[in-house]
N, C-alpha and C. Protein backbone atom coordinates (compact mmCIF):
# COMPACT_ATOMS: atom_id res chain seq x y z
N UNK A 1 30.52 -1.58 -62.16
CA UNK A 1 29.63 -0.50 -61.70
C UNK A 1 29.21 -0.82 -60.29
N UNK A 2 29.55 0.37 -59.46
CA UNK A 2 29.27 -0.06 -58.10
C UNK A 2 27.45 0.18 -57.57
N UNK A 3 27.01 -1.49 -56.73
CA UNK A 3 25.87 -0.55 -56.06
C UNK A 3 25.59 0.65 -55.36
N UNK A 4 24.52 0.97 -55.84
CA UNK A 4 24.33 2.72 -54.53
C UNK A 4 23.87 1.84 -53.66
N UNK A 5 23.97 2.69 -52.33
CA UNK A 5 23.82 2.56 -50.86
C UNK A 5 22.35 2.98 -50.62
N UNK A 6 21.56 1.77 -49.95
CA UNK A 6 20.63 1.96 -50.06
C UNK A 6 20.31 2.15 -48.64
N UNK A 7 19.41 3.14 -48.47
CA UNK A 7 18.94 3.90 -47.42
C UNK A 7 17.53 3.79 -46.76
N UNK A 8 17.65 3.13 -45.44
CA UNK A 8 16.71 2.13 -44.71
C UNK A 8 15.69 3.98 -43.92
N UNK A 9 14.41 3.54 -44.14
CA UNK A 9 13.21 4.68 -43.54
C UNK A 9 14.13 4.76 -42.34
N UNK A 10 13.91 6.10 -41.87
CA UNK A 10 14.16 6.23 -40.75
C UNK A 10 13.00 6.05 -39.81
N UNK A 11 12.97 5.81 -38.43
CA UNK A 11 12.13 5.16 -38.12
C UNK A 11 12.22 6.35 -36.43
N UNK A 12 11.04 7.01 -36.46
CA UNK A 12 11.31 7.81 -35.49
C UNK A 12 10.84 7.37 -33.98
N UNK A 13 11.52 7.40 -33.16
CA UNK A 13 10.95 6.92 -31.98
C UNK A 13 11.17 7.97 -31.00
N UNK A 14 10.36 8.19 -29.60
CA UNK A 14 10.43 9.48 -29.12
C UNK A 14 11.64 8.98 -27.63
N UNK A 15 12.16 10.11 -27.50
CA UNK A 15 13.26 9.99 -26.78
C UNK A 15 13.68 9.69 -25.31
N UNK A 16 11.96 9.90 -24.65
CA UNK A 16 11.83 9.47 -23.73
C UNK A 16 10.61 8.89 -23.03
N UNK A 17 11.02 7.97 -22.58
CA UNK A 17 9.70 7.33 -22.47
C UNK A 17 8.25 7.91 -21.29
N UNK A 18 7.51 7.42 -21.40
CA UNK A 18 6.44 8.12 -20.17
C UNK A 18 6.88 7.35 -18.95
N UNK A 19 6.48 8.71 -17.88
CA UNK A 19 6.49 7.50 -16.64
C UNK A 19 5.65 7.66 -16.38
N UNK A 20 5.51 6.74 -15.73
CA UNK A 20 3.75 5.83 -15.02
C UNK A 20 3.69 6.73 -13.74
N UNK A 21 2.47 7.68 -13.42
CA UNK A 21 2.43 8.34 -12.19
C UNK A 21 1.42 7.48 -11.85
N UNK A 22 2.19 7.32 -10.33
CA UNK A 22 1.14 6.92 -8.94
C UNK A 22 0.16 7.33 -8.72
N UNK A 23 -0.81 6.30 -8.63
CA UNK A 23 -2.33 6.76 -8.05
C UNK A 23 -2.20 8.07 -7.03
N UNK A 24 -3.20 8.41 -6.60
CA UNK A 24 -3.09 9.65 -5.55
C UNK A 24 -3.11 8.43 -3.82
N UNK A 25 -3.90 6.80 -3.85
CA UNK A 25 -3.63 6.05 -3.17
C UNK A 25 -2.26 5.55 -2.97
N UNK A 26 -1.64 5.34 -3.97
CA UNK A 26 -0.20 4.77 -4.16
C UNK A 26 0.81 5.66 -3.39
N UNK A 27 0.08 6.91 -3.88
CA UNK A 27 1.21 7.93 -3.16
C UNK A 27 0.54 8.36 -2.08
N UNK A 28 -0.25 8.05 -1.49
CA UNK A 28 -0.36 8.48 0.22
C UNK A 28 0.12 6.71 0.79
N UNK A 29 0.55 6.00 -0.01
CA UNK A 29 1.08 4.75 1.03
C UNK A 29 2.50 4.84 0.74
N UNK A 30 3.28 5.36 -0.43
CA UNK A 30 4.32 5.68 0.06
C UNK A 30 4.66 7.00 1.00
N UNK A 31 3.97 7.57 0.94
CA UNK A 31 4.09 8.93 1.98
C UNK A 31 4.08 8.20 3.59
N UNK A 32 3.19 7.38 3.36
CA UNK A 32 2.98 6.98 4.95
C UNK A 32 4.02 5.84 5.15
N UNK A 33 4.25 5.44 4.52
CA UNK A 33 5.73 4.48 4.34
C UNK A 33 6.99 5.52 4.89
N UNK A 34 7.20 6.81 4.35
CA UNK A 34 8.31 7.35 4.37
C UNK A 34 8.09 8.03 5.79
N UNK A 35 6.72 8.57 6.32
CA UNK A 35 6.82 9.40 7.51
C UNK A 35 6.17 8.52 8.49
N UNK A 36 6.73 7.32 9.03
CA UNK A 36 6.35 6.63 9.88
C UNK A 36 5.42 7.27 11.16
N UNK A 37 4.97 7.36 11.35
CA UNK A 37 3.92 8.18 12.88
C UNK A 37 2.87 9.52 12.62
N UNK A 38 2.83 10.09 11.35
CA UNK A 38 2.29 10.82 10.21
C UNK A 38 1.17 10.16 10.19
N UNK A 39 -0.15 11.20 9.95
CA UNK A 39 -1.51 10.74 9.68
C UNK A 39 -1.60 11.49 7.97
N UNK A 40 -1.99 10.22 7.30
CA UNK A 40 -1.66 10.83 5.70
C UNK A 40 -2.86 10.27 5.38
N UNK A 41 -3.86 11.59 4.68
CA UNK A 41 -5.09 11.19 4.28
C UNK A 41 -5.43 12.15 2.83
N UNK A 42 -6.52 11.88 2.45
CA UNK A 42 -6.97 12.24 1.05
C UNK A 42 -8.16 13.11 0.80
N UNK A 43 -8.07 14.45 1.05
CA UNK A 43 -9.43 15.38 1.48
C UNK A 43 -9.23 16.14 0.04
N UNK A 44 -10.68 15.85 -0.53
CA UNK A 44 -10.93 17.00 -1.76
C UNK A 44 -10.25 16.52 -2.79
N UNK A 45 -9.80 15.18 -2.69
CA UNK A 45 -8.86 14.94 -4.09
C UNK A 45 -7.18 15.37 -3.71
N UNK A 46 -6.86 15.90 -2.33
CA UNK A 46 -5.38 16.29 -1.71
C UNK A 46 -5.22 15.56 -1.05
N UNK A 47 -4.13 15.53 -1.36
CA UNK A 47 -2.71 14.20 -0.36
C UNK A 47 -2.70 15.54 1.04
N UNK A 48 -2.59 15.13 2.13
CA UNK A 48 -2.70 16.05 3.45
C UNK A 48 -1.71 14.98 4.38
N UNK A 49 -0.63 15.65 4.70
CA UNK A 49 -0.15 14.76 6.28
C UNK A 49 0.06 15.57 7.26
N UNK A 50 -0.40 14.87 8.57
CA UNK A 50 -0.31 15.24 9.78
C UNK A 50 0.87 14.72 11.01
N UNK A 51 1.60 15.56 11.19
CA UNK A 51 2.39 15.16 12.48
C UNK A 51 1.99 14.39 13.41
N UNK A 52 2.76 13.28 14.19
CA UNK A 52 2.10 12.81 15.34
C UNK A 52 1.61 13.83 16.53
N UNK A 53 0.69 13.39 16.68
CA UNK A 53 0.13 14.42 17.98
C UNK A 53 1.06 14.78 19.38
N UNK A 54 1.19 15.66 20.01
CA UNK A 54 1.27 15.81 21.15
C UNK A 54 0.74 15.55 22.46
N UNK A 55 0.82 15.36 23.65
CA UNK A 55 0.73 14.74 24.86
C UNK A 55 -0.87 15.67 25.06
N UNK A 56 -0.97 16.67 24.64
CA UNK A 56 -2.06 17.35 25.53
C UNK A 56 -3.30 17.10 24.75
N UNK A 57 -3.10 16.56 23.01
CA UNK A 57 -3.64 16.20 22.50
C UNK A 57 -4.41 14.85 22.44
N UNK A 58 -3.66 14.00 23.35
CA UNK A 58 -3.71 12.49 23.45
C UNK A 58 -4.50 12.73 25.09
N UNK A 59 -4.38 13.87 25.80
CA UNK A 59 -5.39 13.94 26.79
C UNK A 59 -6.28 14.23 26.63
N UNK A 60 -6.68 15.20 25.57
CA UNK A 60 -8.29 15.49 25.33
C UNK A 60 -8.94 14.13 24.78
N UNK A 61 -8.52 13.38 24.06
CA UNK A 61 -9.02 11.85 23.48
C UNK A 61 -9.31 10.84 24.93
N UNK A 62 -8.03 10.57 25.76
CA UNK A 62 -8.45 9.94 26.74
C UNK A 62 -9.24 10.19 27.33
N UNK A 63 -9.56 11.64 27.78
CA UNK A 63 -10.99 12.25 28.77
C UNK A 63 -12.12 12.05 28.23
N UNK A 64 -12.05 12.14 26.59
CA UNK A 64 -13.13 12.07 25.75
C UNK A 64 -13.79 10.39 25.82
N UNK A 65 -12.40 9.23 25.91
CA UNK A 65 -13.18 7.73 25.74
C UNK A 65 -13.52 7.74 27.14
N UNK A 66 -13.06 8.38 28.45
CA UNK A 66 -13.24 7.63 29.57
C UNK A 66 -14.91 7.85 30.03
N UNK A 67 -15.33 9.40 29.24
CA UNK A 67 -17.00 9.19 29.37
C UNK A 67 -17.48 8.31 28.67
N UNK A 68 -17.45 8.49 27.12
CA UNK A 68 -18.20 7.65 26.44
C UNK A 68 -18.14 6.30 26.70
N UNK A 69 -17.05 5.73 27.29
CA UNK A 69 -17.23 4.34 28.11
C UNK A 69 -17.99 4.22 28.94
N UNK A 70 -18.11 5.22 30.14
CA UNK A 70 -18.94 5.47 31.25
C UNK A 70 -20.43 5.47 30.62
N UNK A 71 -20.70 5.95 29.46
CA UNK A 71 -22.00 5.98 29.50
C UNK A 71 -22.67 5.06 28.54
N UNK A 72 -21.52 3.83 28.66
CA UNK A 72 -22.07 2.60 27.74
C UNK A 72 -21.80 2.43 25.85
N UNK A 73 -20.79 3.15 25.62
CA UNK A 73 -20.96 3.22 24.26
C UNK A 73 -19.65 2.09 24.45
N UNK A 74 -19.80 1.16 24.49
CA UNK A 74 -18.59 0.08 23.96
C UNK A 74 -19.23 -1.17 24.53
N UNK A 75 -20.31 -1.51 23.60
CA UNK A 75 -21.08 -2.55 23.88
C UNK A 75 -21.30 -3.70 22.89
N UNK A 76 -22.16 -4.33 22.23
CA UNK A 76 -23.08 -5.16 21.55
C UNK A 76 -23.32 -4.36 20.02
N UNK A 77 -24.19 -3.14 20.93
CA UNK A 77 -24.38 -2.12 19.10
C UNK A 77 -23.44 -1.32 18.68
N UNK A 78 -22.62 -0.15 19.58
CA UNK A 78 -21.83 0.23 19.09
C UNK A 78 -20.25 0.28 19.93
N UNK A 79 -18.95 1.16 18.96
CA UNK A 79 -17.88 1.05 19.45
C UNK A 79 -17.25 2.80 19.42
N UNK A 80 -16.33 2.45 20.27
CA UNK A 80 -15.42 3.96 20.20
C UNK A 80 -14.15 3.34 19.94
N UNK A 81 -13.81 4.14 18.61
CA UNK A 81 -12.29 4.23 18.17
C UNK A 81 -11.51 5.17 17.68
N UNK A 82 -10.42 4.83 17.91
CA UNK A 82 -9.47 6.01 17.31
C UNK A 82 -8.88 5.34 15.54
N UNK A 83 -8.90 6.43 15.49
CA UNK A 83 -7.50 6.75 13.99
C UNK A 83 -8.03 5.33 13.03
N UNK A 84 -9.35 5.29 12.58
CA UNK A 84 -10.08 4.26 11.65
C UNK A 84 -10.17 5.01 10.81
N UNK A 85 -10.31 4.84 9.48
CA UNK A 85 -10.18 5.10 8.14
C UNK A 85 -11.49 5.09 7.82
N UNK A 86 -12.67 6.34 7.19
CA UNK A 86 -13.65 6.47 6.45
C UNK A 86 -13.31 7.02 5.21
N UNK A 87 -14.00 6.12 4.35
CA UNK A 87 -14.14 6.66 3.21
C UNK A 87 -14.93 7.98 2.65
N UNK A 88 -14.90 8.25 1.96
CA UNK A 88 -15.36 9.64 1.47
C UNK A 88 -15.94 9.93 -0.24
N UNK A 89 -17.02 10.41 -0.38
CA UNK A 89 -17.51 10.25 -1.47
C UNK A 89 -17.29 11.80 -2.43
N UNK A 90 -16.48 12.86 -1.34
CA UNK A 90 -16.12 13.73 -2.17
C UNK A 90 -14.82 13.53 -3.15
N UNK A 91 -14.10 12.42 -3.63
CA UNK A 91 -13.45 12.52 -4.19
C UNK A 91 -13.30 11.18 -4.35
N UNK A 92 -12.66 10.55 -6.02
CA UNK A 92 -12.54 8.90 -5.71
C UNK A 92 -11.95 8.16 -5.09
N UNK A 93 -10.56 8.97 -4.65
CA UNK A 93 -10.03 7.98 -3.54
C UNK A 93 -9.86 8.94 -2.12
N UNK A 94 -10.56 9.46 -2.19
CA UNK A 94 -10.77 10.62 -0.68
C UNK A 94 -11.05 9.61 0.19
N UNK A 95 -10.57 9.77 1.45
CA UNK A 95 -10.64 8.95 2.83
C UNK A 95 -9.81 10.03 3.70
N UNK A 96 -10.58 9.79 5.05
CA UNK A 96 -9.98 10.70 6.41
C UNK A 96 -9.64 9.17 7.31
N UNK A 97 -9.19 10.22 8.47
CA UNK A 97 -8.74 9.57 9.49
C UNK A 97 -9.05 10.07 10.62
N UNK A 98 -10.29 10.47 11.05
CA UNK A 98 -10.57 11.23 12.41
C UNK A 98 -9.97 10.52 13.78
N UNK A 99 -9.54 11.39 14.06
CA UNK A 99 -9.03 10.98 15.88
C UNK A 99 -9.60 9.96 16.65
N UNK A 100 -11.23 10.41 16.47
CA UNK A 100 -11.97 9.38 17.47
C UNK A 100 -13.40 9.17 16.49
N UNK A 101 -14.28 7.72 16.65
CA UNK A 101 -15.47 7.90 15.66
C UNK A 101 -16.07 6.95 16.73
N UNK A 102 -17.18 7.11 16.82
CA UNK A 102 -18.02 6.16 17.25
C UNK A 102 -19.02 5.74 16.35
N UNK A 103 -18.72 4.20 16.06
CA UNK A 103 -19.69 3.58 15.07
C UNK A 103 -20.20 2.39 15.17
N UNK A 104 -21.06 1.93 14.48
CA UNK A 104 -22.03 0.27 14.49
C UNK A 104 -20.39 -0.23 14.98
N UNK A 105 -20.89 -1.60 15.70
CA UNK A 105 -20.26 -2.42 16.37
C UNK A 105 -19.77 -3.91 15.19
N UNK A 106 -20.33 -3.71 13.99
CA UNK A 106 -20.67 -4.96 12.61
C UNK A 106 -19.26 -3.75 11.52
N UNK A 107 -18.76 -3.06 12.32
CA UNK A 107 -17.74 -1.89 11.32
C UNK A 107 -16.76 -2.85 10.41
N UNK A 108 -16.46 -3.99 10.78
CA UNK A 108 -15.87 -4.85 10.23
C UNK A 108 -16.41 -5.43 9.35
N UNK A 109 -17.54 -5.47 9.23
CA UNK A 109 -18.39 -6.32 7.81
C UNK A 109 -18.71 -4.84 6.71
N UNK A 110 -18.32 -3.85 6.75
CA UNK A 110 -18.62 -2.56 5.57
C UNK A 110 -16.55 -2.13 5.73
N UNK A 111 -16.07 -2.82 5.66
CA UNK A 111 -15.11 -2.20 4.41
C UNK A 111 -15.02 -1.91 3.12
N UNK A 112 -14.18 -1.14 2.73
CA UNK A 112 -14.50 -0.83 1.30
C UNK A 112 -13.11 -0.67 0.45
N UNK A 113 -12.23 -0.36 1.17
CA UNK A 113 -10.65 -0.20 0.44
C UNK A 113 -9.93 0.76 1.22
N UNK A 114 -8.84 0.05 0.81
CA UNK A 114 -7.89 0.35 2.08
C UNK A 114 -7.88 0.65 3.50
N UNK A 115 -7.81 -0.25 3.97
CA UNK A 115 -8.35 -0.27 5.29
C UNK A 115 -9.74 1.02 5.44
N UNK A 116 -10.46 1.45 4.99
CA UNK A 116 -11.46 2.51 5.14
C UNK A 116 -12.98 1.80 5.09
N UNK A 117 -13.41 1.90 5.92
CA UNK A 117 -14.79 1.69 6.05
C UNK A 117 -15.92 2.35 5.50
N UNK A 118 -17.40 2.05 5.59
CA UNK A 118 -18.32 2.80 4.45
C UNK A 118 -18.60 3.66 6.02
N UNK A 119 -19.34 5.11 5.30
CA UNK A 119 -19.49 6.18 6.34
C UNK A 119 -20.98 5.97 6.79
N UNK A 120 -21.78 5.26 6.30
CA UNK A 120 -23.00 4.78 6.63
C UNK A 120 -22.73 4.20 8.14
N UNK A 121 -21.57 3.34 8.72
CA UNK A 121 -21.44 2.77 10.05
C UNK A 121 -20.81 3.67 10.92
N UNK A 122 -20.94 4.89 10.20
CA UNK A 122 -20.05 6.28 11.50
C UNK A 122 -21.37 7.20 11.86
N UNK A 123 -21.32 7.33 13.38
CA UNK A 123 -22.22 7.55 13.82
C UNK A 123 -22.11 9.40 14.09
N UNK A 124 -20.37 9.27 14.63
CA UNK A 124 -19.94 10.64 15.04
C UNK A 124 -18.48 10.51 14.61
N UNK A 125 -18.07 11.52 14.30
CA UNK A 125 -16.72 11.75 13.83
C UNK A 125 -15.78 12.74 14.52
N UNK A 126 -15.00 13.21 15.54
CA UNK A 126 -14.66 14.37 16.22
C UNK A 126 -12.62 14.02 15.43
N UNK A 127 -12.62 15.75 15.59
CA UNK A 127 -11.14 15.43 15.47
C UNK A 127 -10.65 16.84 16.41
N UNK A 128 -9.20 16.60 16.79
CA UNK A 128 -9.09 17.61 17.93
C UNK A 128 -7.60 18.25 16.85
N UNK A 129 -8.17 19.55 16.58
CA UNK A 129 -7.40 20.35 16.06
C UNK A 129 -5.53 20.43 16.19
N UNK A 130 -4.82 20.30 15.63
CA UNK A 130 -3.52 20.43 15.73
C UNK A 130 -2.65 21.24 14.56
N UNK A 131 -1.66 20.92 13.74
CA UNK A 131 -1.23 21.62 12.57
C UNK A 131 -1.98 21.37 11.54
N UNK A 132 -3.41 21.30 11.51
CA UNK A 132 -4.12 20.93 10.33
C UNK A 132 -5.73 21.38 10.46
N UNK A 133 -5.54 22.51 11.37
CA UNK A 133 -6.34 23.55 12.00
C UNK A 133 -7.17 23.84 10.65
N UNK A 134 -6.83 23.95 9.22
CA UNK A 134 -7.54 24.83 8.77
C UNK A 134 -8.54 23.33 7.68
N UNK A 135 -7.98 22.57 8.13
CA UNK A 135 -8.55 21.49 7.03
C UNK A 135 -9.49 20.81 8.09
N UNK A 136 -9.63 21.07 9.15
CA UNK A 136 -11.01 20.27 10.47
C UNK A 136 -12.06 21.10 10.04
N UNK A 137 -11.31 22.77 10.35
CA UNK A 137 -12.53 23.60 10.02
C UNK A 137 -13.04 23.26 8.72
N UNK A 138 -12.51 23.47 7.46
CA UNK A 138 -12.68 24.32 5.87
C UNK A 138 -13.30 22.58 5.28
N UNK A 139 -12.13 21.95 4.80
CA UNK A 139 -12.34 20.82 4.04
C UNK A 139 -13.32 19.59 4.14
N UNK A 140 -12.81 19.48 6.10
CA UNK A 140 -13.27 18.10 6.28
C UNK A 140 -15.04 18.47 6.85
N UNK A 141 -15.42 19.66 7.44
CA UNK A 141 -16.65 19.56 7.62
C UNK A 141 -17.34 19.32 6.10
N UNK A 142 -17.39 19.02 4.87
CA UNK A 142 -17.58 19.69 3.65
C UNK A 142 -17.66 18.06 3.53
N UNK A 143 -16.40 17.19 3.47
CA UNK A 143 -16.59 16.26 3.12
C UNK A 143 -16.98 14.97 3.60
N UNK A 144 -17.17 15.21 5.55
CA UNK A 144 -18.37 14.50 5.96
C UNK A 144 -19.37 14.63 5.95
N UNK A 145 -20.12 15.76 5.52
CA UNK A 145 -21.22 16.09 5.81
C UNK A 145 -22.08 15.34 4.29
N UNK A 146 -21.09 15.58 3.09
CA UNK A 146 -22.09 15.20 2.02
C UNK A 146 -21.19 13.33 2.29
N UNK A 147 -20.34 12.40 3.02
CA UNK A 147 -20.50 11.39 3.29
C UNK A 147 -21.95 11.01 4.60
N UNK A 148 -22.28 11.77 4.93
CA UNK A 148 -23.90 11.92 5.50
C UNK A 148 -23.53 11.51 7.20
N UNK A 149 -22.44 11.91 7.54
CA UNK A 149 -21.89 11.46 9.06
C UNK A 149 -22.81 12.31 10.16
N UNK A 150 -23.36 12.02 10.90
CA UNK A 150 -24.67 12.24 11.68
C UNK A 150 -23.90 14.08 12.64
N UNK A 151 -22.97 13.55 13.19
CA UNK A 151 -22.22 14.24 13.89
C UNK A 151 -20.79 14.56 13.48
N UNK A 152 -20.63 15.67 13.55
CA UNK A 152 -19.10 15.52 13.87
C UNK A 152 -19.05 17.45 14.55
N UNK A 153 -17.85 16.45 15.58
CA UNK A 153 -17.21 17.49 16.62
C UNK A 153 -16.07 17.57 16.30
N UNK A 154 -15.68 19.23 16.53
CA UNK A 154 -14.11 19.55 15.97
C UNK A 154 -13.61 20.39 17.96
N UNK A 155 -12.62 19.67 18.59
CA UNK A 155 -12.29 20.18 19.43
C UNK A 155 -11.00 21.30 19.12
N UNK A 156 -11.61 22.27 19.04
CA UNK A 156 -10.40 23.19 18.25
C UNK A 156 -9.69 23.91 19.61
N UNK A 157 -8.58 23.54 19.64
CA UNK A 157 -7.79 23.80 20.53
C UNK A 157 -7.30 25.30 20.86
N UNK A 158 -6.89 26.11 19.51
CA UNK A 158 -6.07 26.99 18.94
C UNK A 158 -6.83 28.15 19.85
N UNK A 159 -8.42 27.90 19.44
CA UNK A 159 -9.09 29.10 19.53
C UNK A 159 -10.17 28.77 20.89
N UNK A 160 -9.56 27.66 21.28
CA UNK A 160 -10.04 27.32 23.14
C UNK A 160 -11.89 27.31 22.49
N UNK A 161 -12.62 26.42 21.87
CA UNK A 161 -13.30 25.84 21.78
C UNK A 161 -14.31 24.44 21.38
N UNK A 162 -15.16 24.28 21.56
CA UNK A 162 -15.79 22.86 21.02
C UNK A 162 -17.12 22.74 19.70
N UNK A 163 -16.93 22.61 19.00
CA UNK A 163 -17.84 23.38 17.81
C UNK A 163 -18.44 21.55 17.22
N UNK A 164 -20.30 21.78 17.41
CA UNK A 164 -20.74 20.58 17.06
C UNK A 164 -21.67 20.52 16.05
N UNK A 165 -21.13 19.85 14.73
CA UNK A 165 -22.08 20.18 13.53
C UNK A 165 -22.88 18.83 13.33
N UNK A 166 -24.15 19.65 12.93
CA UNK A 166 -25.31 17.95 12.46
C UNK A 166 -25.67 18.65 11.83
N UNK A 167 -26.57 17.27 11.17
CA UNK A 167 -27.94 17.68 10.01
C UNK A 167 -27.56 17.65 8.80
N UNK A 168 -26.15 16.69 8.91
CA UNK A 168 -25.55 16.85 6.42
C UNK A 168 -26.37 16.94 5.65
N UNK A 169 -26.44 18.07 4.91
CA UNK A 169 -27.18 18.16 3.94
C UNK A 169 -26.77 18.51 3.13
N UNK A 170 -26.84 18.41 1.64
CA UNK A 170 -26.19 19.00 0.42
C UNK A 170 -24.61 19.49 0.31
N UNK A 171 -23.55 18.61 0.88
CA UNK A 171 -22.73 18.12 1.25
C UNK A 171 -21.60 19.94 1.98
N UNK A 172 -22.80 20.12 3.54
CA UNK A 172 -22.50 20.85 4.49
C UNK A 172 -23.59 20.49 5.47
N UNK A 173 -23.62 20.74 6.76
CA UNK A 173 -24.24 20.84 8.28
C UNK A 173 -24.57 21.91 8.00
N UNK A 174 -26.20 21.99 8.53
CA UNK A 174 -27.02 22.76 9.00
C UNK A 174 -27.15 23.28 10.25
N UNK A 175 -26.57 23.23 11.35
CA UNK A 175 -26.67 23.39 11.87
C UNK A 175 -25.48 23.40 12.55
N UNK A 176 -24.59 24.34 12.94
CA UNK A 176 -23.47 24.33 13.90
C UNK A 176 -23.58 25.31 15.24
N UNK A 177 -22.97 24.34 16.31
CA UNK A 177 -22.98 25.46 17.94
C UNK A 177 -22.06 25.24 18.13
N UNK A 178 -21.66 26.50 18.75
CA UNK A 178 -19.85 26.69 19.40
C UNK A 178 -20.57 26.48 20.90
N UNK A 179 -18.98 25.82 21.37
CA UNK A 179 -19.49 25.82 22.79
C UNK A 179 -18.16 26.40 23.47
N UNK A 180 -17.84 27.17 24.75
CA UNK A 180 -16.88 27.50 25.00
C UNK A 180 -16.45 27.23 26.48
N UNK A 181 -15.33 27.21 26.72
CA UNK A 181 -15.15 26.99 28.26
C UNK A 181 -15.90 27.73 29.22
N UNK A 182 -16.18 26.19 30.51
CA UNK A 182 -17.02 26.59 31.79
C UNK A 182 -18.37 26.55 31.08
N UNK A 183 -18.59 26.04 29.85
CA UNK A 183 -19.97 25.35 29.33
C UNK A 183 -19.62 23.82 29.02
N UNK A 184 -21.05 23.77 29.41
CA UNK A 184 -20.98 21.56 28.67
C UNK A 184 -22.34 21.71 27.75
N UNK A 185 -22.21 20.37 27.03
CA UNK A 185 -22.97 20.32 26.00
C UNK A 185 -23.16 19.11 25.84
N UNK A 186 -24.39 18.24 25.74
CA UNK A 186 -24.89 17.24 25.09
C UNK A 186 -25.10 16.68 23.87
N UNK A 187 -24.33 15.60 23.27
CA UNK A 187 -24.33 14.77 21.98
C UNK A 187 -25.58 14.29 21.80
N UNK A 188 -25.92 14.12 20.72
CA UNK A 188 -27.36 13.39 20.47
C UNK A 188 -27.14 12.08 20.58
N UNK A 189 -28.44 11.36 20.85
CA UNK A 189 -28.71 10.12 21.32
C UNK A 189 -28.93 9.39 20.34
N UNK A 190 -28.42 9.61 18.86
CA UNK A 190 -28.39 8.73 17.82
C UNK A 190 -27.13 8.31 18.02
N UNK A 191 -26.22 8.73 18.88
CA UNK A 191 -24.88 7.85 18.88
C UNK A 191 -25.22 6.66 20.03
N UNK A 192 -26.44 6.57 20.21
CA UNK A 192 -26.19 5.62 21.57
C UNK A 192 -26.49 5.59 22.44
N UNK A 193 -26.17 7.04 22.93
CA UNK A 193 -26.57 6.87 24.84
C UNK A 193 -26.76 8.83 24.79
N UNK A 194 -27.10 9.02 25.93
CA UNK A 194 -26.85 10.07 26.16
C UNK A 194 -25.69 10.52 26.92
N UNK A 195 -25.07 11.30 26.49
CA UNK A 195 -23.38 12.13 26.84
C UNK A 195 -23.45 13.54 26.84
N UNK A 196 -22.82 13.63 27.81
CA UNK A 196 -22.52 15.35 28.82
C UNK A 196 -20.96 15.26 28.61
N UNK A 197 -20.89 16.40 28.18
CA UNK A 197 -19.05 17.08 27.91
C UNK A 197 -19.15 18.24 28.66
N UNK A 198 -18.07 17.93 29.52
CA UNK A 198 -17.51 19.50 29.66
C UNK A 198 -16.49 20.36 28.80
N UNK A 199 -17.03 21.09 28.57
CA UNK A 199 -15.49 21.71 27.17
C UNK A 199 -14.12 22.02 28.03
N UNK A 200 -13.93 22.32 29.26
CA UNK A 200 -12.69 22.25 29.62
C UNK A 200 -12.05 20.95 29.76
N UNK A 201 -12.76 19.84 30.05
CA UNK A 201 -11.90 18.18 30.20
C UNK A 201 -11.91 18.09 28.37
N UNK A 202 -12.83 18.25 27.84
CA UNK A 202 -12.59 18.08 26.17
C UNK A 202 -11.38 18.75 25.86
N UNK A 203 -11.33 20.04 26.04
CA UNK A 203 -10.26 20.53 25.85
C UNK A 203 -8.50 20.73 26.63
N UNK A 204 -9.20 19.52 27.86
CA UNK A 204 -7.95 19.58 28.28
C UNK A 204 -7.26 20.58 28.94
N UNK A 205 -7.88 22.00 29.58
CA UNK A 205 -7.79 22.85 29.88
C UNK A 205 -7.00 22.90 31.16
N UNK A 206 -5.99 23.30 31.68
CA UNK A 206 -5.73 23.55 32.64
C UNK A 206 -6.31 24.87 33.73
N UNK A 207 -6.29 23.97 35.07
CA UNK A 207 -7.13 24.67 36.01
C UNK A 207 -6.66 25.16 36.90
């Protein structure tokens, strides 16, 4: 008499496995890995990249440090820099990259992750408008303002003006002035010193 064939549980296993998705950090460092000269930042919880700037763009920045040097802001208390990393409290791994910031001179002792600093040592934040026109205006005033950044100036190119928001409160500025060519305008003296802009050298205007 022959044994029956005995028949082992089947044992179900699923067919494919999970893949592990990248942080929203992970994937703005391979993004910035892949687009070498790309400004790749994290606004609102969005991955955002920016083209390298253009020449006329890199002149409104130079005109912009050659006052604020002139009028003492690269001293003992504070510094002027470009393209430094603040962190951002609208989102958990939200961080910008403004063009130019002037902040405490100790910016090196408040890091916080990934190269990004705490926004408590940013005094002023300006960024000069390019293909990302609608995220200076819309996003990023929104998400410095509730990181509590004293100032920030948007040199908006597109629409040939200089627009300066203070006063973060309830994570927006209270207070915004447009300024337009063949006008100048004064920064507040919580950055430091007192500073006079002309909006055509801000903007780089040809004369």
């Amino acid at each position: 008499m022959s044994a029956a064939a005995v028949e082992e549980p089947f044992e179900q296993r699923p067919l494919l496995r999970a893949v592990e998705q990248p942080t929203l950090l992970e994937a703005a460092e391979l993004i910035s890995n892949q687009f070498v000269g790309h400004r790749v930042e994290i606004v609102g919880s969005q991955i955002t990249v920016t083209p390298p700037p253009n020449a006329s763009h890199g002149k409104s920045l130079s005109r912009l440090m050659r006052v604020l040097f002139a009028a003492g802001l690269d001293g003992d208390e504070v510094d002027v820099l470009q393209n430094v990393g603040i962190w951002l409290p609208s989102g958990p791994s939200d961080y910008a990259v403004p063009d130019l910031s002037i902040v405490d001179a100790d910016i090196d002792d408040h890091v916080i992750e990934y190269n990004c600093y705490d926004p408590e040592v940013f005094r002023l934040v300006l960024e000069v408008t390019s293909s990302n026109l609608s995220d200076d205006l819309k996003k990023k005033p929104a998400a410095y303002a509730s990181a509590g950044v004293p100032v920030y100036v948007i040199v908006d190119r597109t629409n040939q003006r200089v627009m300066m928001l203070t006063e973060p409160q309830d994570d927006e500025y209270q207070v915004h002035v447009v300024h337009h060519p063949g006008q100048s305008f004064t920064l507040p003296e919580s950055i430091g010193a007192s500073v006079t802009l002309s909006v055509d050298d801000v903007l780089a205007a040809k004369k």
